[in-house]
Structure formats: C-alpha cells, structure tokens
Protein backbone atom coordinates (compact mmCIF):
# COMPACT_ATOMS: atom_id res chain seq x y z
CA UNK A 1 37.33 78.61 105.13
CA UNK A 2 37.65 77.12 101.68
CA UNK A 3 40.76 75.48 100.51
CA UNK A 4 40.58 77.58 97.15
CA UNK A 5 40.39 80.84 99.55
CA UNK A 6 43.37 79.54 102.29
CA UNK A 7 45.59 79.04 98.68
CA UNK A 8 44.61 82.65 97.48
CA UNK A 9 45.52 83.87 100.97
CA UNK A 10 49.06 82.39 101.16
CA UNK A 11 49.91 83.50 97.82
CA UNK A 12 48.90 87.36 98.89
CA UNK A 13 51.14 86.37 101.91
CA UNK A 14 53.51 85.70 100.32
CA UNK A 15 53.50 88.23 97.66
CA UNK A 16 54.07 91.07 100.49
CA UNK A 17 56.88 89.00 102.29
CA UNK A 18 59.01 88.67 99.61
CA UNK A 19 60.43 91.83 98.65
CA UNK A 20 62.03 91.78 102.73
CA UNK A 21 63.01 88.50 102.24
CA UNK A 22 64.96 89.16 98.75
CA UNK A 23 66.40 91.77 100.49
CA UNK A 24 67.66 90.12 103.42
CA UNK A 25 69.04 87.36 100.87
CA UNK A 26 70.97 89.79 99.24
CA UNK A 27 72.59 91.51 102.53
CA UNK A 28 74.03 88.22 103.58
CA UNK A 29 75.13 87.25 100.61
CA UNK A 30 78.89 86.43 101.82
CA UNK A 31 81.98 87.34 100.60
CA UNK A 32 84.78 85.24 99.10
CA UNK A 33 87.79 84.91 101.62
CA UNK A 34 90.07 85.50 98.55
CA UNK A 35 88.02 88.57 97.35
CA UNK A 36 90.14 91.61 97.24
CA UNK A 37 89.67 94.17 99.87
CA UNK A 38 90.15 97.31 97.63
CA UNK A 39 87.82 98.19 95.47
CA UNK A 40 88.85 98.24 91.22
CA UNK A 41 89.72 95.54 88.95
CA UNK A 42 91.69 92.76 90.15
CA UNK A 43 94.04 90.12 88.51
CA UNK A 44 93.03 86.61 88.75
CA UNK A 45 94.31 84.63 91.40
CA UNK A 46 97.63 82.60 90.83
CA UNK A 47 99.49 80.13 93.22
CA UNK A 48 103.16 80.89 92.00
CA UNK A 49 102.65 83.73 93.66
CA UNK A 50 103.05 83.53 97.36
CA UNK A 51 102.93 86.19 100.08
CA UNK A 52 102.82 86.63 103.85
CA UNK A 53 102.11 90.19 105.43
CA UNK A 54 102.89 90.62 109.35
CA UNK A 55 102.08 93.72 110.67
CA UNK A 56 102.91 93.79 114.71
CA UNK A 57 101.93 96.72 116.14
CA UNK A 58 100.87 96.98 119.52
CA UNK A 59 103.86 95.16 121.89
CA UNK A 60 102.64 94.76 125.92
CA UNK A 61 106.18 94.52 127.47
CA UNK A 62 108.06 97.15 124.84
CA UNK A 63 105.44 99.73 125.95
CA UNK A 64 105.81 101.73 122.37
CA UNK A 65 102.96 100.92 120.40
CA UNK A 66 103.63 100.97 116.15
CA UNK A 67 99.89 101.77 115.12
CA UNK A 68 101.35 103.35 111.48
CA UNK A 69 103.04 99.39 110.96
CA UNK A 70 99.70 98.11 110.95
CA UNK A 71 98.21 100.47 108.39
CA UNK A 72 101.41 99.66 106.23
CA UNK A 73 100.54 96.02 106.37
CA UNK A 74 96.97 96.60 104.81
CA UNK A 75 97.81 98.75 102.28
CA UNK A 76 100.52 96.03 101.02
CA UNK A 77 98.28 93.34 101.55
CA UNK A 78 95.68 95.56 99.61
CA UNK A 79 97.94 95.81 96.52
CA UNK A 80 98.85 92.35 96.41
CA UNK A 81 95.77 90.93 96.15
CA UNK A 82 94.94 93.23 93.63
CA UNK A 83 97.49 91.65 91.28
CA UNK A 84 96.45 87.91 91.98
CA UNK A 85 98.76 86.92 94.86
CA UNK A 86 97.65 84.68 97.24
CA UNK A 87 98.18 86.29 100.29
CA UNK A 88 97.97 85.20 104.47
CA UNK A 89 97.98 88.73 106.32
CA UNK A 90 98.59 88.60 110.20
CA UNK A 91 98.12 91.36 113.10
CA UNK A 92 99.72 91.40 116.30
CA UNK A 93 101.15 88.01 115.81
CA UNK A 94 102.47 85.88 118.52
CA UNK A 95 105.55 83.79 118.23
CA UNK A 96 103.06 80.81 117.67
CA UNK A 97 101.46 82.66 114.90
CA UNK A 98 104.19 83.69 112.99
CA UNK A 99 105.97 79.67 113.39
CA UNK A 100 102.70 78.44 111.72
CA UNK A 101 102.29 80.71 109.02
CA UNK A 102 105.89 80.55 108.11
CA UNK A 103 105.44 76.77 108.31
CA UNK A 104 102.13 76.89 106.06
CA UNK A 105 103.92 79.19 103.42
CA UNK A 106 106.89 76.69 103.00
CA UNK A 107 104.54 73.76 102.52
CA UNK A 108 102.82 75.43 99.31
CA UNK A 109 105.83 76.67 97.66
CA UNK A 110 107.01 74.59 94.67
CA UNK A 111 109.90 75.35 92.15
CA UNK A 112 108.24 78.07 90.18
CA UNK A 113 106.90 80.27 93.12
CA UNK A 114 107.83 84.03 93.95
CA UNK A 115 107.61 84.12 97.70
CA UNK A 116 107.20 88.08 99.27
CA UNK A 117 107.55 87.86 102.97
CA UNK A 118 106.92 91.29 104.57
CA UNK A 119 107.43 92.35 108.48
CA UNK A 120 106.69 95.84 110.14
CA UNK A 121 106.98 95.95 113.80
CA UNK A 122 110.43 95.63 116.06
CA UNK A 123 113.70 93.70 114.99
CA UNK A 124 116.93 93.35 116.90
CA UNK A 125 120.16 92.28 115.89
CA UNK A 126 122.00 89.86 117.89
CA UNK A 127 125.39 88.09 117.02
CA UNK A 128 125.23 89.44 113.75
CA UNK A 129 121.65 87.64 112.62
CA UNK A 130 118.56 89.74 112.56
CA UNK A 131 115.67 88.65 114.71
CA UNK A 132 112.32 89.99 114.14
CA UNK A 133 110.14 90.40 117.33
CA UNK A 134 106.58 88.66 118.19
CA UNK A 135 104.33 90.51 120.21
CA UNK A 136 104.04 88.13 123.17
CA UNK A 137 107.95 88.57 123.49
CA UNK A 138 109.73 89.53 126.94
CA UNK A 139 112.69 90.37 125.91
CA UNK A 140 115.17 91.04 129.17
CA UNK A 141 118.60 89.96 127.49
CA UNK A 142 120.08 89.01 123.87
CA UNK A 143 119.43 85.14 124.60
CA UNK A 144 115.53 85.93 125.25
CA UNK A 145 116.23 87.80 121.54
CA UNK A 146 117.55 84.58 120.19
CA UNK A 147 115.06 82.51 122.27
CA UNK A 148 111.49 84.45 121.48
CA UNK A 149 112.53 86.34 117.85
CA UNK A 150 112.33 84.62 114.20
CA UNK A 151 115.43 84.86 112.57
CA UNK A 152 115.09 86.53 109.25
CA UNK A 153 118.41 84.65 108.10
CA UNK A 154 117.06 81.46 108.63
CA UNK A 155 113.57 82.28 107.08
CA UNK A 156 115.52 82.97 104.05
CA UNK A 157 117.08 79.95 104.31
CA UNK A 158 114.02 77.98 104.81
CA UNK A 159 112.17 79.38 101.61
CA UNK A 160 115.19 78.50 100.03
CA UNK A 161 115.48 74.82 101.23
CA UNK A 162 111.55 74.98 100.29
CA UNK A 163 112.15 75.42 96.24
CA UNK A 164 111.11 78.69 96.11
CA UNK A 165 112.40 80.15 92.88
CA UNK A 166 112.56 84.05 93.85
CA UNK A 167 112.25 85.27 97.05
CA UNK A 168 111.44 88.55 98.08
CA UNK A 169 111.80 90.15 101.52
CA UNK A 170 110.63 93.49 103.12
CA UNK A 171 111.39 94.65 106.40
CA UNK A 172 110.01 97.46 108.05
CA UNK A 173 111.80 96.77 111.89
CA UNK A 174 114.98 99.00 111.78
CA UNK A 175 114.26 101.40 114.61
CA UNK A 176 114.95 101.63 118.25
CA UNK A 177 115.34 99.02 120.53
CA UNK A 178 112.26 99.20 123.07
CA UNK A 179 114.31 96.98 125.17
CA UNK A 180 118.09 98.35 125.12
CA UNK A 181 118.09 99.69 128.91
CA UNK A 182 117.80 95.92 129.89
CA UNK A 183 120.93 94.74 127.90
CA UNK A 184 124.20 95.18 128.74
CA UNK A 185 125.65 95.88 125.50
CA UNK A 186 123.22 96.46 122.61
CA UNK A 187 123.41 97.43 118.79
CA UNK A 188 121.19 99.71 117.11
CA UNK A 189 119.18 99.32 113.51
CA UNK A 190 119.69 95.72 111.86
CA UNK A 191 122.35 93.70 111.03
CA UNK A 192 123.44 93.26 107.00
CA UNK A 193 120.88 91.02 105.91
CA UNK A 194 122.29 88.23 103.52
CA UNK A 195 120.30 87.63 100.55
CA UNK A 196 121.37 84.50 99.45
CA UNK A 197 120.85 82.71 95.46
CA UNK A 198 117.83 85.35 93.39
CA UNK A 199 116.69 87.11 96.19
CA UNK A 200 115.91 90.43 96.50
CA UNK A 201 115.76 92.49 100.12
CA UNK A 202 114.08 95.59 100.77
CA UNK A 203 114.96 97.16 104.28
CA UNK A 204 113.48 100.42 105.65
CA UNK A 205 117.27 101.64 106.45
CA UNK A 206 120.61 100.77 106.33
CA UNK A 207 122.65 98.64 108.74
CA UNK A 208 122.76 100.06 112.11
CA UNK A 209 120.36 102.86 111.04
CA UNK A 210 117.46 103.61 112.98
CA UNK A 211 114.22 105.31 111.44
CA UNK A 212 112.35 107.87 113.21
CA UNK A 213 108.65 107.16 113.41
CA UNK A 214 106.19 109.82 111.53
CA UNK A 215 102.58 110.82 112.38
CA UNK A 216 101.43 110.00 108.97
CA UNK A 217 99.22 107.51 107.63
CA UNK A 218 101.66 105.51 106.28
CA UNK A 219 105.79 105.43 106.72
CA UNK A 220 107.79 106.60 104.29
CA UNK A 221 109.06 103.65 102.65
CA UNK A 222 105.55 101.77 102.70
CA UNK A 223 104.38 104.92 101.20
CA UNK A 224 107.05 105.48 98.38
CA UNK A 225 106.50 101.59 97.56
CA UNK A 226 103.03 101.37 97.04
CA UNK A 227 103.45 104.27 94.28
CA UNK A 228 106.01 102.55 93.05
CA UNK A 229 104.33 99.41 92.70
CA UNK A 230 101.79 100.71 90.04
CA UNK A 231 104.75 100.71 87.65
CA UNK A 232 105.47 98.27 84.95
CA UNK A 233 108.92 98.19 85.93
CA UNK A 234 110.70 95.21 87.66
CA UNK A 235 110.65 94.20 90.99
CA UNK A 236 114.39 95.21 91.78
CA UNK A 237 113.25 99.13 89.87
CA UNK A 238 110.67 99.17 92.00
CA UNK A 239 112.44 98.43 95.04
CA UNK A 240 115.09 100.72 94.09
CA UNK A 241 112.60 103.97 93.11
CA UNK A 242 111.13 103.25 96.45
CA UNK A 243 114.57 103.73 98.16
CA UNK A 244 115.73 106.66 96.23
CA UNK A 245 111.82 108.50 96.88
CA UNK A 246 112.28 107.80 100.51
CA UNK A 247 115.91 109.37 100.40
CA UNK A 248 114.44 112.82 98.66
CA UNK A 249 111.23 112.80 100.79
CA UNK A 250 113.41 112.58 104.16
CA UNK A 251 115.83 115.09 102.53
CA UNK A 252 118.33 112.25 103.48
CA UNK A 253 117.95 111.24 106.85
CA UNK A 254 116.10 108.18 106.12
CA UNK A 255 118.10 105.51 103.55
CA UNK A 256 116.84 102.53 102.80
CA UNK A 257 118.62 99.61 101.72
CA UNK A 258 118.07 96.95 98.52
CA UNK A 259 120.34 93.78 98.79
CA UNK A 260 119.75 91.72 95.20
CA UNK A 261 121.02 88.83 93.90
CA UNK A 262 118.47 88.31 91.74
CA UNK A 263 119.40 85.87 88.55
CA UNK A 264 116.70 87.21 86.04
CA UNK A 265 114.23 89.45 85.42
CA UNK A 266 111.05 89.46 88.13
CA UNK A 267 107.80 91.71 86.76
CA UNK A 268 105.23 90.58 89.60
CA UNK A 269 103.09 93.49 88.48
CA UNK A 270 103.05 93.00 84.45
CA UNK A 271 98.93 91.59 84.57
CA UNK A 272 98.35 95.56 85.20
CA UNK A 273 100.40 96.96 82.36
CA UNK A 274 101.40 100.14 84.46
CA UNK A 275 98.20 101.24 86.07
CA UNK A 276 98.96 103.10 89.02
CA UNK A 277 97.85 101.99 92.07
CA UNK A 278 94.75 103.25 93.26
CA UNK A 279 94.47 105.18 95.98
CA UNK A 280 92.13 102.37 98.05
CA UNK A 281 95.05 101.03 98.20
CA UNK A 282 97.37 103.50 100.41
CA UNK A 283 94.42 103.49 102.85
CA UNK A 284 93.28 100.89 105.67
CA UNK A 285 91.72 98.38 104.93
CA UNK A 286 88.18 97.19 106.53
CA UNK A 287 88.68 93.47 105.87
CA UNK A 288 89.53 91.27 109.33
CA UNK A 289 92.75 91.95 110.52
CA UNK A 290 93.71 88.03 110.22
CA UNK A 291 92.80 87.07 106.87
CA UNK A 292 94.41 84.61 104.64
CA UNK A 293 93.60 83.60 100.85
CA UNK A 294 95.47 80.14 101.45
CA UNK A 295 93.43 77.22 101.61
C-alpha cells in the first residue's frame, strides 16, 4: 500500500473515532472540589468566610442511629457554598477527625474572618461544659465524656484565641443521652453555652431540654433555618426567625435557644440580596460525604 493511501486511511480513521472520543472527553471532564453542590447561581468564593459542617450520624456503641443529622449537614453545607463560604464538611467523624479539622480551621482564620462551626449528632453535658460526641466514642462514665468528647466551650475559645472576628456556632446535639443507664448521675439536654466577645449561638433547644427526633427529611430547626437563610436580614434575625418558626411549627414543645453577644452588624448572606433559598438546597446532597473547599 501507498503512503498517499495509508495517510487517506488514518484520516477516515480517525474521522469516525472522534465523535466517541469527544464524548468520552467531555464525561470526565472533572469537577472543581470548591464547585457548589446545588445547582443555581453561586457567590464567588471568599476566605473571610470560614465554615466547618459535622454531621455524625450513625454511633456503633450508642446503638441510636441520627440518619435525619446527616441530611441536615448537607443541606447547610449546600447553602453555604452557595453564598461563597469556604466550607470543610465531615460525616461520621471520629475524634481524630474532628481534632484535625478544628486544628486546620484555626490555622486559616485571620482578624477579619466569620467562622460558622456547625454540629448535629449527640452532646452531653458534664460539669457544666458541653461536650459534643465523636462517633468512635465509648462512653461508660462522665470522665470517658470529658476524655473522648470536644468541648464546645473550649472550641469557642480556641477560634477566639485564633483572631477570628465573629464567630458563629450551631448545635444540633440537645437530645437524649444514648448512654445515661451507664452513669450514675446524669443531666439531660446541654449545658448554657457561653458565647463569649461577638459571638452568636444557635442551639436546637434550651438548657436541659431534650428534642424529640421527627421522621422528616430534615429537623425542625435545620429546616426553619435554611428558609430563613434566603433572607436579607442579619445573621442574629435569622437565627432568631429560625427559633421563633421552630416554636410555632412544634406548637411549643420544641424551643430553641440564641445566645448573642454580637458587637455589630453580621449580613453573611447580603451577595444574594434576599433570594430565597432554593429548594436544592433543603435536599441531600450527592457530593462525597467528606468534602472540603480548604486548600
């Protein structure tokens, strides 16, 4: 065969390859690791603005699995990202997991940040600090609690010592504790959580309240707060909409509680200009479930 008529060949080849290969270029195209995963238009990206997600919901030695926590995790991580924060989300973490990402959140904080910190999953009180609970725990008395939790008081007091300028705390752990028939003495719900200088503390009920878990997609308060959150209100509105919602949806039986000591005015949603959330956002979402957009 001719070398004019091997050329022609190839490029007839090639001409019948190349639609499947285009094709199979454009499937595996990957995704950013800080792309949002909800669909709509997104705010860009900014470092002030800090967040860590834990969502622990499946706990060997309590025996009560929290699959709804998980759900609530996704949909806040969801919502975040949406309006530029840079966001590490964690599932099922261990004690080890949760000591490293706190550690990698302090070390990118500087003086201007806005830190958001939210836990769903169990939390004990013990000597009058909350503690929240990894999922590798084995909790058999209040010193294991100590031992094997993360205190929430000293997490606030680590962002603190960090520079953080505003920090903002949720806390979705104020419900039964899985392990009360080992302790001898044991106190339900969560302890008064003290905010400390412009912070501002969103818990799913009041000290010493337990909440009653729902077979819905979402709990109450990470449902009321994710509508709230497509406001153009500030942070401490939002927070407070999303307790008083709760309170009329639960016809009183659940009641959150907002600790603030907030200095000035904190609009982490003001890119949007009030567009409501969208409803991606209140549903699961099919990202990994240990993602992070810190680098």
């Amino acid at each position: 065969m001719t070398v004019p008529k091997i050329l022609v060949g190839l490029a007839v080849l090639l001409g019948l390859l190349s639609p499947g290969l285009d094709r199979t270029m454009r499937l595996e195209k990957p995704r950013p690791m800080n792309a949002p995963t909800s669909s709509g238009e997104s705010a860009p990206l900014d470092t002030n603005r800090l967040a860590l997600v834990i969502g622990n919901s499946t706990y060997p030695d309590a025996g009560s699995p929290l699959p709804q926590l998980t759900r609530d995790a996704e949909g806040l991580t969801n919502a975040l990202r949406k309006d530029g924060f840079l966001v590490n989300a964690i599932d099922n973490a261990t004690h080890s997991d949760m000591t490293h990402a706190i550690d990698n959140l302090r070390t990118r904080v500087h003086p201007n940040s806005i830190v958001l910190v939210y836990f769903g999953g169990y939390g004990i009180q013990s000597g009058g600090q909350n503690y929240i609970i990894p999922v590798d725990a084995k909790i058999w008395s209040e010193e294991d609690v100590r031992r094997q939790g993360v205190s929430i008081d000293r997490l606030l007091s680590q962002l603190k010592a960090s520079g953080a300028r505003v920090r903002l705390v949720i806390i979705e752990a104020s419900r039964r504790n899985p392990y009360e028939r080992r302790f001898r003495t044991y106190s339900h719900g969560l302890a008064p959580i003290q905010a400390g200088e412009n912070a501002l503390i969103l818990s799913s009920a009041a000290p010493g309240q337990v909440v009653e878990e729902r077979d819905e997609l979402h709990s109450q308060l990470m449902t009321a707060l994710l509508t709230q959150m497509g406001s153009s209100n500030g942070i401490e509105e939002v927070f407070n909409n999303a307790r008083k919602a709760v309170v009329a949806a639960t016809q009183g039986q659940q009641t959150p509680a907002v600790s603030s000591t907030l200095t000035e005015t904190v609009n982490l949603w003001a890119a949007r200009s009030g567009v409501p959330v969208s409803s991606s956002a209140l549903q699961p979402s099919l990202a990994a479930s240990d993602h992070t957009d810190f680098r």
